[in-house]
Protein backbone atom coordinates (compact mmCIF):
# COMPACT_ATOMS: atom_id res chain seq x y z
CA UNK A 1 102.26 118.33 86.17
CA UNK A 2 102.44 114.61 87.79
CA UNK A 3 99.72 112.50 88.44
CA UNK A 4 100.38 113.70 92.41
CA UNK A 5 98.98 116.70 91.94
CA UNK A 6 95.53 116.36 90.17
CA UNK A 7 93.22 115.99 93.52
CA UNK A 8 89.83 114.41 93.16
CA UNK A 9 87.08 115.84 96.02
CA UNK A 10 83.75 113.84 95.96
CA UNK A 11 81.04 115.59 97.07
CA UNK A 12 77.83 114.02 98.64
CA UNK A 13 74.93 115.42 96.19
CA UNK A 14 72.74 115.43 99.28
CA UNK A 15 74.98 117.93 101.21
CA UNK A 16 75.87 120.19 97.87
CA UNK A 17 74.17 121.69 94.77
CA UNK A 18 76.11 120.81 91.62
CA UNK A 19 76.74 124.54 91.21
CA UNK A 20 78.11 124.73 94.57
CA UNK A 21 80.73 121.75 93.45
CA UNK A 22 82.07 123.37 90.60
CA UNK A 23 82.82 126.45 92.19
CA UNK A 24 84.69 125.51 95.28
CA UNK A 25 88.35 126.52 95.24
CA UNK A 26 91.38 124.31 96.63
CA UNK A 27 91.21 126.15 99.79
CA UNK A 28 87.66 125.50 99.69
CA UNK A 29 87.25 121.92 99.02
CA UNK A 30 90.70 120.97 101.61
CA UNK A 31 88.85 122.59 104.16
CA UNK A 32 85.66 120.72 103.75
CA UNK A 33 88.39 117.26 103.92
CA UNK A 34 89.56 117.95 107.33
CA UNK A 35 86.00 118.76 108.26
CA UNK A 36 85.20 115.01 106.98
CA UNK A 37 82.70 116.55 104.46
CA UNK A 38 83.70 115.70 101.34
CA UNK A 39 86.43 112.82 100.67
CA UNK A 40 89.38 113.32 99.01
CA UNK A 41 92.08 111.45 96.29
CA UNK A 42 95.23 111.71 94.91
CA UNK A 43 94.38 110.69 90.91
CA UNK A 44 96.67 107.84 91.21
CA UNK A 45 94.76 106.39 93.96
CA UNK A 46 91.46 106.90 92.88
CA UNK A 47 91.74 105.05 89.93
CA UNK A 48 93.53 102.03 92.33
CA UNK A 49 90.57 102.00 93.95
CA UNK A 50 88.19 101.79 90.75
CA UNK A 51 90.68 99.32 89.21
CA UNK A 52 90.45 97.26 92.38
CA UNK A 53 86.79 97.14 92.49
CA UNK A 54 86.41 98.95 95.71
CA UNK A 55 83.26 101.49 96.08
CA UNK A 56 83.36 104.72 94.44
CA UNK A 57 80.18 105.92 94.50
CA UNK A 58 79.93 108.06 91.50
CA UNK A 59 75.97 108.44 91.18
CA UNK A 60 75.79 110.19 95.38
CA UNK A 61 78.48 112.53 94.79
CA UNK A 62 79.74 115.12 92.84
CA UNK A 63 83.17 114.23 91.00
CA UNK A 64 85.28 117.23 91.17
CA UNK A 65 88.91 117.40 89.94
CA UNK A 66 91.18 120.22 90.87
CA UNK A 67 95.33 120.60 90.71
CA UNK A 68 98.04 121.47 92.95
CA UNK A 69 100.80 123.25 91.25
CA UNK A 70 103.94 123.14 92.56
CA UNK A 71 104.46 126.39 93.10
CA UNK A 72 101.03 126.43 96.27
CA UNK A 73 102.58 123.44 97.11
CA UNK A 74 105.55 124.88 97.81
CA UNK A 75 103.79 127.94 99.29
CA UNK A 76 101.94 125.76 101.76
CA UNK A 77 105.18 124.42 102.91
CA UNK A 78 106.60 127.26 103.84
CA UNK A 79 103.73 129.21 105.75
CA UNK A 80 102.58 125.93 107.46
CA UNK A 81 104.83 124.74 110.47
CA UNK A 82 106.70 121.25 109.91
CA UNK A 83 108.47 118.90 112.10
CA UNK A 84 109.12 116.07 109.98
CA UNK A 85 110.45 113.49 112.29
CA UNK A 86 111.99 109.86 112.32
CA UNK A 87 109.55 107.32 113.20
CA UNK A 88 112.39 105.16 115.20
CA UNK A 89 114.49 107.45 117.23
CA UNK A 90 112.51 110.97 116.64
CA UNK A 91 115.39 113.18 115.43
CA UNK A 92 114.74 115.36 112.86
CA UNK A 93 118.00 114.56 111.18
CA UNK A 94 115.67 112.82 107.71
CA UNK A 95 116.14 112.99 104.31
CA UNK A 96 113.09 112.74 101.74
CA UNK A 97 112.39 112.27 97.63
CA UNK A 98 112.07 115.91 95.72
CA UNK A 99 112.04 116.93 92.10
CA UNK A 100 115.64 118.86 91.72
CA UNK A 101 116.41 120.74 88.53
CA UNK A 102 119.95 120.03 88.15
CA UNK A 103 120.65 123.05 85.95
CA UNK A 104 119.29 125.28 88.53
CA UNK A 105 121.08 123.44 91.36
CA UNK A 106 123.25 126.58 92.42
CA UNK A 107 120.47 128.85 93.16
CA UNK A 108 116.87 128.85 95.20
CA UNK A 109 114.69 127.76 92.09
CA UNK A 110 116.87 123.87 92.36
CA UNK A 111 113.81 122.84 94.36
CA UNK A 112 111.32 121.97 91.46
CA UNK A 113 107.90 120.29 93.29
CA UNK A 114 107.57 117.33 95.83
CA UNK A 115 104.32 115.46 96.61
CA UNK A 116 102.47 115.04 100.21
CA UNK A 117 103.58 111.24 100.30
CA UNK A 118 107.57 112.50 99.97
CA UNK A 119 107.02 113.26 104.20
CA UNK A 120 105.68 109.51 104.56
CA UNK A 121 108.90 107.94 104.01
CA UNK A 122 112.27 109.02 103.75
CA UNK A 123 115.68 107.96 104.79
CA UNK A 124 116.91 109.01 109.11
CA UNK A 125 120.60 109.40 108.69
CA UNK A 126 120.71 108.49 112.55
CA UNK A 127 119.17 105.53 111.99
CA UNK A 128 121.25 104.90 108.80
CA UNK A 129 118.19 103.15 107.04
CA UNK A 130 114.97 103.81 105.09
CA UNK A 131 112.06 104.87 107.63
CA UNK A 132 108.87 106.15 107.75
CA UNK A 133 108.56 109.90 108.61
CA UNK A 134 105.74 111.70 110.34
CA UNK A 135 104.81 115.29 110.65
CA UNK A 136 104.64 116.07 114.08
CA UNK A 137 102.75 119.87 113.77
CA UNK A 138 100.36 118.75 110.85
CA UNK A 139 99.20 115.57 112.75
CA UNK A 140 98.24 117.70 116.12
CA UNK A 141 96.39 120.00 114.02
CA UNK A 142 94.65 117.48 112.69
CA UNK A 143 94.13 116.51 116.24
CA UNK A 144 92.87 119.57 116.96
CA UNK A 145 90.58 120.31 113.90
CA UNK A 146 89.01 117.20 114.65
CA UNK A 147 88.48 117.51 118.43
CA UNK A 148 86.53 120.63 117.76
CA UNK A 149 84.42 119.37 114.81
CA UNK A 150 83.19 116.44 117.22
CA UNK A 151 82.57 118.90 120.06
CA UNK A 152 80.59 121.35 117.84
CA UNK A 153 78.72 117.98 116.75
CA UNK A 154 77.89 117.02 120.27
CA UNK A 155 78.28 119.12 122.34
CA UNK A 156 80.70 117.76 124.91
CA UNK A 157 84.39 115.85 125.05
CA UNK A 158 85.34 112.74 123.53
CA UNK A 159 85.82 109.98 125.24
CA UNK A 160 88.14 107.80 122.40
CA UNK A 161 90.29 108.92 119.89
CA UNK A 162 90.76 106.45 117.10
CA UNK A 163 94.50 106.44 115.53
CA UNK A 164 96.63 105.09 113.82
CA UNK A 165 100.02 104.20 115.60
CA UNK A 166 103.33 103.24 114.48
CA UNK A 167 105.99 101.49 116.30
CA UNK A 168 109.19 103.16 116.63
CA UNK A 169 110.98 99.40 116.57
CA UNK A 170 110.36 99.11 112.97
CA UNK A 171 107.89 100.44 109.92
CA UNK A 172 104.76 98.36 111.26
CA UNK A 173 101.69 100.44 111.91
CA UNK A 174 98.11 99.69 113.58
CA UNK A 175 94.85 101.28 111.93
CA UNK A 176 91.91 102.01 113.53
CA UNK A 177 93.41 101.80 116.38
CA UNK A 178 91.40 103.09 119.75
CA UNK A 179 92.85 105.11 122.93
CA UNK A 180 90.96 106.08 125.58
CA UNK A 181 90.98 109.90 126.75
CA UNK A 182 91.15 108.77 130.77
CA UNK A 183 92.98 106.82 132.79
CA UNK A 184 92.14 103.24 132.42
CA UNK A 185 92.85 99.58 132.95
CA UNK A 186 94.55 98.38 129.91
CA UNK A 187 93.36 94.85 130.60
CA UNK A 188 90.10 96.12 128.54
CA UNK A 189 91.41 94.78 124.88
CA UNK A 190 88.93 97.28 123.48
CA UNK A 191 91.95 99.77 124.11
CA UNK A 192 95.37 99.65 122.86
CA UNK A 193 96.37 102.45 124.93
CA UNK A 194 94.82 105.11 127.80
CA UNK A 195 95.90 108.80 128.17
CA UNK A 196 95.02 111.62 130.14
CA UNK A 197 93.06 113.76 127.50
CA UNK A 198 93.83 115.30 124.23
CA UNK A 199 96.87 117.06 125.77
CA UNK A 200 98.32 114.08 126.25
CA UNK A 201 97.07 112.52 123.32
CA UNK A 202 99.12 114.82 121.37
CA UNK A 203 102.51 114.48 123.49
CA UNK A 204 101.89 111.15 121.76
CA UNK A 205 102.56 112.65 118.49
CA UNK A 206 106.45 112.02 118.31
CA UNK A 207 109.11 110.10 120.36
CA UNK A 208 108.40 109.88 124.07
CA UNK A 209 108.48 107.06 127.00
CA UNK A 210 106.44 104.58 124.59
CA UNK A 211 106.99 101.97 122.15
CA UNK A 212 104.96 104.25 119.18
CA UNK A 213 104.19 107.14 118.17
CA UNK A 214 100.87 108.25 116.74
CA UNK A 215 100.63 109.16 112.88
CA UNK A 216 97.34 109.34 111.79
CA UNK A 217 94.16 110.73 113.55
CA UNK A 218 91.02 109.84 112.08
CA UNK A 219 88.19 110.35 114.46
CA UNK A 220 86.85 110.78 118.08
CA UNK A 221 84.36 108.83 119.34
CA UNK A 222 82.16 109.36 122.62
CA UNK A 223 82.85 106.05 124.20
């Protein structure tokens, strides 16, 4: 077991009876993340974050530690669909950090356990260099998962999705970045981009006419 795979879920006492904390499963508690219910660590950065003196509110939430074997890990890898891509030119052509048993190396078992931030960077053999990697599929689920929780929420579309984008002419990224769902001026600074819906919003997910590509989606907004 690494540090990788112990996952801490912190659960807002308000929202969930302590009994109700300690019997969530994986599944369980991964779903409530992508619902934006609960938050969620890797072990290694929650304690960055306690060592760094950033908020972790440890007397409003539940605390609840749970851990990722390799072997669901691996699981999940398999059933889910993947399209790890090159941030710069989009191929698929990438190579990326995994735990090989070298005594095994002949046979299907070789493949011992990688971690969720092996897809974030990676080497693009077309680019010949170190770059970081995206996962086209996962983000435009993510997209979608979160398009329907803020529907359910209000009741009608979004009007601003807020990203974050990286730029396929190096490894710089923008957080919190804002693009409208309509066509737009962009003259408004508010916006660092305008699209024609979520449909397009996810075309924006790998390699395309533009300068980035969307990697992270961590909201919608109504205007």
């Amino acid at each position: 077991m690494t540090p990788d795979q112990i996952l801490i879920f912190m659960l807002p006492v308000c929202d969930f009876s302590l009994e109700e904390s300690q019997f969530f499963s994986l599944e369980e508690l991964d779903e409530l993340w992508l619902e934006r219910k609960v938050t969620k660590y890797k072990l290694p950065n929650f304690m960055k974050d306690i060592n760094d003196d950033l908020l972790v509110d440890n007397v409003n939430n539940w605390i609840v530690m749970r851990e990722e074997s390799p072997k669901s890990i691996n699981k999940r890898t398999k059933t889910n669909s993947m399209k790890v891509i090159c941030t710069r030119c989009g191929k698929t052509d990438v190579t990326c950090e995994a735990w090989i048993n070298p005594n095994k190396i002949e046979t299907k078992e070789a493949l011992d356990h990688f971690s969720d931030e092996s897809f974030y960077y990676g080497t693009c053999k077309i680019c010949d260099d170190s770059v970081e990697l995206t996962d086209v599929d996962e983000i435009r689920q993510r997209i979608d998962k979160e398009l329907a929780l803020f529907m359910e929420e209000t009741g009608r579309e979004p009007q601003v999705a807020v990203c974050r984008v990286t730029f396929c002419n190096g490894n710089e990224s923008m957080d919190e970045t804002k693009i409208r769902l309509s066509h737009g001026s962009n003259g408004d600074d508010e916006y660092f981009y305008y699209c024609n819906g979520a449909h397009a919003l996810k075309s924006l997910c790998e390699k395309g006419m533009e300068d980035f590509i969307i990697t992270e989606i961590y909201r919608f907004e109504a205007e």
